[in-house]
C-alpha atoms as a PDB file:
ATOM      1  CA  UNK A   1     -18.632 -26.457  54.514  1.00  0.00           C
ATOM      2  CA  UNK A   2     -18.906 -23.581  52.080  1.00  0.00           C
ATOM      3  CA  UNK A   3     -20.689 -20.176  53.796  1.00  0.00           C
ATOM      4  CA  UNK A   4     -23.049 -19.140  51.398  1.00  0.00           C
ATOM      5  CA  UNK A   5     -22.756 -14.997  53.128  1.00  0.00           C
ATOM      6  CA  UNK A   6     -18.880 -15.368  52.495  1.00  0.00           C
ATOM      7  CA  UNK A   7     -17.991 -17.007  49.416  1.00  0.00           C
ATOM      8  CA  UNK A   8     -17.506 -14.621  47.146  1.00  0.00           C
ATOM      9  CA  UNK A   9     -15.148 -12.407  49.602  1.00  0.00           C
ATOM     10  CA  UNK A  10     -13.696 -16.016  50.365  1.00  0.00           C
ATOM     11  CA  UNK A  11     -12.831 -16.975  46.846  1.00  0.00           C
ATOM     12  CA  UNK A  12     -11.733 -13.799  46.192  1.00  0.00           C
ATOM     13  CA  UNK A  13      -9.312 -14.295  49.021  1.00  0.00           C
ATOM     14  CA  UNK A  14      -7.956 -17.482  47.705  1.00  0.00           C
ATOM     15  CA  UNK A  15      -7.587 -16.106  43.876  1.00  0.00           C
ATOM     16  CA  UNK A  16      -5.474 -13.624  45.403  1.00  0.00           C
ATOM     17  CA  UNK A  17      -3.212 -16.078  47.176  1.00  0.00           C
ATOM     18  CA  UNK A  18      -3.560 -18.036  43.848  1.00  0.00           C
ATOM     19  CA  UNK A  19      -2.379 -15.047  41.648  1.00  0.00           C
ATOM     20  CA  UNK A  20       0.496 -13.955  44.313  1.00  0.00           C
ATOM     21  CA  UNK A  21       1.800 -17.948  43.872  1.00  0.00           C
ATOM     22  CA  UNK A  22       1.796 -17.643  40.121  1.00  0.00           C
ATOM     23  CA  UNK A  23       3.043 -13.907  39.999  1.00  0.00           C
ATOM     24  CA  UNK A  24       6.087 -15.640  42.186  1.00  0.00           C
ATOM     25  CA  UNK A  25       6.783 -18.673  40.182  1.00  0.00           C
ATOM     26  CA  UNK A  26       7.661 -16.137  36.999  1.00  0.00           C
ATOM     27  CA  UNK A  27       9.417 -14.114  39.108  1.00  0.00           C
ATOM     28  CA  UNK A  28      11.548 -17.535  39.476  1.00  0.00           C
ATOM     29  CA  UNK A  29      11.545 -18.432  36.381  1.00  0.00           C
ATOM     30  CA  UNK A  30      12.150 -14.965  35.184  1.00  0.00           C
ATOM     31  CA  UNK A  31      15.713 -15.358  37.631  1.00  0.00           C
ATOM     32  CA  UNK A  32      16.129 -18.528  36.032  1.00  0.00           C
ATOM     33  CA  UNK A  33      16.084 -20.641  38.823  1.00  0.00           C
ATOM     34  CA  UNK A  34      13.476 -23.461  38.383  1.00  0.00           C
ATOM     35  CA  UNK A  35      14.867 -25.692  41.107  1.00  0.00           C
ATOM     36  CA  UNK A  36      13.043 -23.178  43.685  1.00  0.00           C
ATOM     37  CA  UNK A  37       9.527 -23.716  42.164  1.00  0.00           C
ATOM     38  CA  UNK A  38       9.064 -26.948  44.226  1.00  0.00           C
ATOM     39  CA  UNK A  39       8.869 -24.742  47.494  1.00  0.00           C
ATOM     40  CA  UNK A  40       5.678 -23.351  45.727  1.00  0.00           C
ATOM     41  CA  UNK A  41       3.798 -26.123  44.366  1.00  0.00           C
ATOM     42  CA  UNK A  42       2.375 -27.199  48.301  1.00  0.00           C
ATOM     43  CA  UNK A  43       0.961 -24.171  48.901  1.00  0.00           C
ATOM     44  CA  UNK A  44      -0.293 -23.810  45.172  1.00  0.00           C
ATOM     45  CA  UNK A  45      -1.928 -26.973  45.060  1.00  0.00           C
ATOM     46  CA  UNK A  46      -3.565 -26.295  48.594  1.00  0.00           C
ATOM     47  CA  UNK A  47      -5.322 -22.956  47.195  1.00  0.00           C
ATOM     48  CA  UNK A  48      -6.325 -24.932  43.487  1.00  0.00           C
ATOM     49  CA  UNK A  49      -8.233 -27.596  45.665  1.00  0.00           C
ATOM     50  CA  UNK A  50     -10.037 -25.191  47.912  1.00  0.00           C
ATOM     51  CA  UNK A  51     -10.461 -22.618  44.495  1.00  0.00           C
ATOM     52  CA  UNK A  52     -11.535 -25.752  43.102  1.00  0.00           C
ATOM     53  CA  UNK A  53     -14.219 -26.355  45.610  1.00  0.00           C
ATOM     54  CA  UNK A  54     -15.886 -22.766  45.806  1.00  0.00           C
ATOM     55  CA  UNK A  55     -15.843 -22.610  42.228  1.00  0.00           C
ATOM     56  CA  UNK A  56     -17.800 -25.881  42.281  1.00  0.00           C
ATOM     57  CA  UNK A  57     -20.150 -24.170  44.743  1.00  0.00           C
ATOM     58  CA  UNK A  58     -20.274 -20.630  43.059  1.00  0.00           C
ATOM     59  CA  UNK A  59     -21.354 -22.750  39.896  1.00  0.00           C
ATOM     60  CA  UNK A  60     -24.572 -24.594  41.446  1.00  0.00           C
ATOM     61  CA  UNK A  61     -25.533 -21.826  43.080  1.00  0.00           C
ATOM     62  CA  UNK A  62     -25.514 -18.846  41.211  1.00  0.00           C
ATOM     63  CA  UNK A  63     -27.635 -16.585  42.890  1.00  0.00           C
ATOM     64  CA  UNK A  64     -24.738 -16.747  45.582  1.00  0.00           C
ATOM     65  CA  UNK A  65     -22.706 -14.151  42.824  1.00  0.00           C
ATOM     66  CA  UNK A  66     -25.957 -11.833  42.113  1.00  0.00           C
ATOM     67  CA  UNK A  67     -26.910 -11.265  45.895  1.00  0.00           C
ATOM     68  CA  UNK A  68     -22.804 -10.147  46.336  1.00  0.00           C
ATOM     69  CA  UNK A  69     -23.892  -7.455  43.955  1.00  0.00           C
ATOM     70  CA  UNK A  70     -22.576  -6.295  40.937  1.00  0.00           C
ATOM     71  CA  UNK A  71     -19.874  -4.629  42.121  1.00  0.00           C
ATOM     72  CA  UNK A  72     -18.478  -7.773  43.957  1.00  0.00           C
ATOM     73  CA  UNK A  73     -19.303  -9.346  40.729  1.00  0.00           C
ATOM     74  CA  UNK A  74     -16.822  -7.151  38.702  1.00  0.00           C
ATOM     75  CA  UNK A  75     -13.953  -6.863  41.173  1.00  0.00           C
ATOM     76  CA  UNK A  76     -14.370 -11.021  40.905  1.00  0.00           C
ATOM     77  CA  UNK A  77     -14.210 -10.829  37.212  1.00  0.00           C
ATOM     78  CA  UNK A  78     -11.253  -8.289  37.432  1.00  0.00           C
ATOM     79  CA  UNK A  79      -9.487 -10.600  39.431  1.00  0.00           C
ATOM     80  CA  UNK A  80      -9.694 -13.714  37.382  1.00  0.00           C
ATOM     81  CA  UNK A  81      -8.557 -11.867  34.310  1.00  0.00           C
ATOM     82  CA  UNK A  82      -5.554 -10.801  35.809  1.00  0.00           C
ATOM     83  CA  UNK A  83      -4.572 -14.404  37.368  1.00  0.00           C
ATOM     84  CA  UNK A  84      -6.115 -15.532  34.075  1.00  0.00           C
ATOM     85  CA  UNK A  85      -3.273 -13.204  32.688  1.00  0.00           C
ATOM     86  CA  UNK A  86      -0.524 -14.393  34.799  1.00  0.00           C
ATOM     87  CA  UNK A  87      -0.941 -17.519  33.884  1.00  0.00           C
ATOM     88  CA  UNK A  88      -1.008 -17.183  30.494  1.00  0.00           C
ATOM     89  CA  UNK A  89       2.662 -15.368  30.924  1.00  0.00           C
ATOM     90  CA  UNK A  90       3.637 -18.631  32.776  1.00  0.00           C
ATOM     91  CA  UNK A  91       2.682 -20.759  30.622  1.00  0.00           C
ATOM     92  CA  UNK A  92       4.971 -18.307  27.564  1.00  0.00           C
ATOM     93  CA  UNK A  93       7.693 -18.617  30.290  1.00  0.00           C
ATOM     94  CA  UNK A  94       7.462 -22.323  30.665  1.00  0.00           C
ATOM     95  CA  UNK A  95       7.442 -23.067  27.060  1.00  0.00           C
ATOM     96  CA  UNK A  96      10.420 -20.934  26.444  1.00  0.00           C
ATOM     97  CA  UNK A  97      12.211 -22.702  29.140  1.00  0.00           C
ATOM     98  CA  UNK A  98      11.018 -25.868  27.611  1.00  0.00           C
ATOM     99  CA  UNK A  99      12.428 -25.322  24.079  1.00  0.00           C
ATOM    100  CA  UNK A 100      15.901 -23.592  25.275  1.00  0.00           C
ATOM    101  CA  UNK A 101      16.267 -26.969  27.236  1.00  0.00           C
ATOM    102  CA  UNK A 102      15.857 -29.267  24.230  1.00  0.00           C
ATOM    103  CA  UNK A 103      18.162 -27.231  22.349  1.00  0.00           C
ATOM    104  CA  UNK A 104      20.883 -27.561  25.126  1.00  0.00           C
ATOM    105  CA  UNK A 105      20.192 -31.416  25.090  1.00  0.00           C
ATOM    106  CA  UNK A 106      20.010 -31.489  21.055  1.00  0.00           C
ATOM    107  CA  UNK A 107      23.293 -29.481  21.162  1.00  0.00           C
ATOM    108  CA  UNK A 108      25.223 -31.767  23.551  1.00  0.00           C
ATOM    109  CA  UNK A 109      24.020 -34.812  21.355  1.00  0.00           C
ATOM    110  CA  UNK A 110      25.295 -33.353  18.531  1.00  0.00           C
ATOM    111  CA  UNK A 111      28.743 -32.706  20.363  1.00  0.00           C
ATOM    112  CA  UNK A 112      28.867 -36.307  21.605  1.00  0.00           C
ATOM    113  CA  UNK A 113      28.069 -37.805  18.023  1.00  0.00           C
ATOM    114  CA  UNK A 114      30.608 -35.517  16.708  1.00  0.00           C
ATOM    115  CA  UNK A 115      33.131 -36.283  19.352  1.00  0.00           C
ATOM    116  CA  UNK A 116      32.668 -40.042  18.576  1.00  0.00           C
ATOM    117  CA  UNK A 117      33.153 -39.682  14.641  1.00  0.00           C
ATOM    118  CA  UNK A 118      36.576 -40.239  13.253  1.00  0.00           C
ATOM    119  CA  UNK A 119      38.902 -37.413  13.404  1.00  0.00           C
ATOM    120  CA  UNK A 120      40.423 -37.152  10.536  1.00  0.00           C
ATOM    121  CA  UNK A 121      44.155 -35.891  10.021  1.00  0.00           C
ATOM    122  CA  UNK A 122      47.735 -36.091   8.203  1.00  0.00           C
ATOM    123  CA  UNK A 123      50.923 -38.194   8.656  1.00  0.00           C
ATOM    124  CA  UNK A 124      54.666 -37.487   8.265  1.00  0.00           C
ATOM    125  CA  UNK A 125      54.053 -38.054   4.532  1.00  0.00           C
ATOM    126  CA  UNK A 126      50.881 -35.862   4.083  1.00  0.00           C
ATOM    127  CA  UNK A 127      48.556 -38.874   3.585  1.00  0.00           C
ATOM    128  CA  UNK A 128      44.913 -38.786   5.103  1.00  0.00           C
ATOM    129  CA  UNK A 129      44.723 -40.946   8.264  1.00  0.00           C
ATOM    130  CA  UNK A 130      41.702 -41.620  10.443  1.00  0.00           C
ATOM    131  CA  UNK A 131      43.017 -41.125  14.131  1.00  0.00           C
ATOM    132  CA  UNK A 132      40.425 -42.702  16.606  1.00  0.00           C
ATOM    133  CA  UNK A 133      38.832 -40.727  19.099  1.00  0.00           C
ATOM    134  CA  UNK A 134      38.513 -41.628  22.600  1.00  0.00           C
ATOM    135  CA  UNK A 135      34.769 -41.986  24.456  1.00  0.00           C
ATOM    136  CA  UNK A 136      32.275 -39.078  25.474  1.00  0.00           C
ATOM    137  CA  UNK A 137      30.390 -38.556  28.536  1.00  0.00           C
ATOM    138  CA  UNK A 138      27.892 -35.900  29.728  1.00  0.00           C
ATOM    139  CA  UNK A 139      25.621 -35.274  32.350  1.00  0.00           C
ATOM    140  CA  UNK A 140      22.311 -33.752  32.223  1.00  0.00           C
ATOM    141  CA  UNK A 141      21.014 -31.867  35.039  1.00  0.00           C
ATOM    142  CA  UNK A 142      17.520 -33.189  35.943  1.00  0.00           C
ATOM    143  CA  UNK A 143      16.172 -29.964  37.454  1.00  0.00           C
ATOM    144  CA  UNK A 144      15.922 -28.347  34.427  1.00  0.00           C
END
């Protein structure tokens, strides 16, 4: 059950929590270790839902934002702009990561197709000979 009296000091509370989740996740990815994002998400997705749900209640009621008074109005405004803001600097960061890892795939699947082409070089009497070229394997790591 959503207080009425305490929302707005409530939601601001959990858009803080919010913005200190996202302002650590590109600190991570910033350090360039993705694999430690996962320790993040249950807590993240714990403050969307109950954002979620005072949002919801800010929205069909909202009367409950003018009786806060205007200045609870702004520091509300001036808090969504900058977790507004940090997410849009995760969402650069994520993209970035995105396209860096399909060039290191692309790049190894250029090395394996060039790895499997025929090597080409010379015998005793300088003729052109094909030598064949063993097998390639990789591995891709999945936490990427």
């Amino acid at each position: 059950m959503i207080d009425r009296e305490t929302l707005i000091p409530d939601l601001m509370v959990v858009l803080t929590n919010l913005l200190e989740i996202v302002q650590a996740e590109n600190a991570v990815l910033v350090e360039r270790r993705p694999s430690e994002l996962a320790a993040l998400l249950p807590e993240k997705l714990r403050m969307a839902r109950v954002y979620a749900q005072m949002s919801r209640a800010l929205k069909q009621d909202r009367e409950i934002l003018t009786e806060a008074g205007a200045d609870a109005e702004t520091a509300l405004k001036e808090l969504a702009g900058r977790f507004n803001a940090a997410l849009e600097e995760q969402r650069g960061r994520l993209e970035v990561a995105k396209d860096v890892t399909e060039g290191v795939i692309a790049a190894i699947g250029r090395a394996v197709v060039e790895q499997r082409q025929p090597v080409l070089s010379y015998d005793e009497d300088a003729n052109l000979q094909h030598a064949v070229s063993g097998g390639a394997s990789f591995a891709v790591n999945q936490d990427v």
